[in-house]
C-alpha atoms as a PDB file:
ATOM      1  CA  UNK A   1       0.000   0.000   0.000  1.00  0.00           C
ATOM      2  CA  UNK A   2       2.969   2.482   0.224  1.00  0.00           C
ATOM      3  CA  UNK A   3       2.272   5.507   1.632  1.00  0.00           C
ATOM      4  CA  UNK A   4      -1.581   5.545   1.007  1.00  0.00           C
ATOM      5  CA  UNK A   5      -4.147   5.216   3.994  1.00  0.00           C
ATOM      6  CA  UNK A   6      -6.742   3.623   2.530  1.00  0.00           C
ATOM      7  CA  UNK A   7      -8.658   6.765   1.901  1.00  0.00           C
ATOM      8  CA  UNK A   8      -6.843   7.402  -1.748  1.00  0.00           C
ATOM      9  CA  UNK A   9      -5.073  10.614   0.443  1.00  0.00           C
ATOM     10  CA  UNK A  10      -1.393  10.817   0.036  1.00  0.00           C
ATOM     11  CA  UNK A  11       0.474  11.476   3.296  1.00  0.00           C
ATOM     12  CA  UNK A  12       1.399  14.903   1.510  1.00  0.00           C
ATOM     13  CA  UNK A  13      -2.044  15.713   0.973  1.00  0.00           C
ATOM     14  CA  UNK A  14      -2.766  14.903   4.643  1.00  0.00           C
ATOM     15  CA  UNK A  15       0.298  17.098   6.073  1.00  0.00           C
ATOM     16  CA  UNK A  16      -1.216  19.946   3.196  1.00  0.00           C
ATOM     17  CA  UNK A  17      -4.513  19.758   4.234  1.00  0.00           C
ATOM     18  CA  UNK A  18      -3.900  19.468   8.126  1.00  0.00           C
ATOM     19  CA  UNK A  19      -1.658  22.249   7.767  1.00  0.00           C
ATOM     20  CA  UNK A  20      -4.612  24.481   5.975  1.00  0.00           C
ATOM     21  CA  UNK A  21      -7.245  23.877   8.456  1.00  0.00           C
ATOM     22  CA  UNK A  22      -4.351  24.922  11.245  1.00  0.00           C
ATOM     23  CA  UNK A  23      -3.225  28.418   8.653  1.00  0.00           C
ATOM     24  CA  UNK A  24      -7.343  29.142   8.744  1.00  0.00           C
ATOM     25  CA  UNK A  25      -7.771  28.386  12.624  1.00  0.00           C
ATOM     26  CA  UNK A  26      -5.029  30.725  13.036  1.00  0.00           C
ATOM     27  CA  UNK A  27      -6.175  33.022  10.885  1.00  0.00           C
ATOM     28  CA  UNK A  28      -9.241  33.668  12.730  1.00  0.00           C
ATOM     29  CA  UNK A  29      -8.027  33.665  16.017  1.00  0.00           C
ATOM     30  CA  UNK A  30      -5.730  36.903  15.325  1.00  0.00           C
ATOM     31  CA  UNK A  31      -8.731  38.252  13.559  1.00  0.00           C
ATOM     32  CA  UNK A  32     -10.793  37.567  16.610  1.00  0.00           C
ATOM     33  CA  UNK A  33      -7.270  38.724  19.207  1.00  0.00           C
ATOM     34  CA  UNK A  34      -6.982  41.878  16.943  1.00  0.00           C
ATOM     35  CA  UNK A  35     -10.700  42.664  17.142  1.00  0.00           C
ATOM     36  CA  UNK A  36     -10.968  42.442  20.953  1.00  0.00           C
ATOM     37  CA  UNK A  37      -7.679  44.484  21.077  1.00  0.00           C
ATOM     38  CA  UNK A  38      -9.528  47.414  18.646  1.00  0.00           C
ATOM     39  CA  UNK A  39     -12.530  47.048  20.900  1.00  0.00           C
ATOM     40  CA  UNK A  40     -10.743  47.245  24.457  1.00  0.00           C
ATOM     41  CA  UNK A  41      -8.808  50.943  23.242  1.00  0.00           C
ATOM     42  CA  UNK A  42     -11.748  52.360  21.960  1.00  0.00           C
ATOM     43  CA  UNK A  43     -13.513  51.270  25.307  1.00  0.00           C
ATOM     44  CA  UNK A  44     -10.630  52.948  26.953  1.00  0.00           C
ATOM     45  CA  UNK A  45     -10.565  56.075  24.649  1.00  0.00           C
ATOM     46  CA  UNK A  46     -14.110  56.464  25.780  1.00  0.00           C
ATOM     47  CA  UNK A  47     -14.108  56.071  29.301  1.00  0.00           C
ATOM     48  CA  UNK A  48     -11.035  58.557  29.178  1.00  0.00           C
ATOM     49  CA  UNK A  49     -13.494  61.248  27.218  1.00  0.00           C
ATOM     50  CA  UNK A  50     -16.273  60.331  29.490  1.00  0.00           C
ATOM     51  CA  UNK A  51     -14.451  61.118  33.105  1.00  0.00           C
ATOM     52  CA  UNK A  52     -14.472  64.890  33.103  1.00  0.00           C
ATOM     53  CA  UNK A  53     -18.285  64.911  32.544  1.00  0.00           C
ATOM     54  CA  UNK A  54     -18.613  62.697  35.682  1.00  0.00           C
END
């Protein structure tokens, strides 16, 4: 059988694969990360604005 695994994949096409699904979980965990970050300075930014009206 070589390196098949029964599935007609190639190991290559397993490591290529595996290693797209990790690029795209990545991916949108530093979207999400960068998001949050946006979203925590502008909270900030606001809350500074906001404190001589208090």
């Amino acid at each position: 059988m070589g390196p098949r695994n029964g599935r007609g994949k190639s190991k290559g096409q397993i490591v290529f694969a595996v290693a797209h699904a990790l690029g795209i979980v990545g991916l949108a965990y530093f979207i999400v990360r960068l998001n949050r970050d946006r979203e925590r300075a502008v909270r900030q930014q606001v809350s500074s604005l906001a404190i001589p009206f208090a």
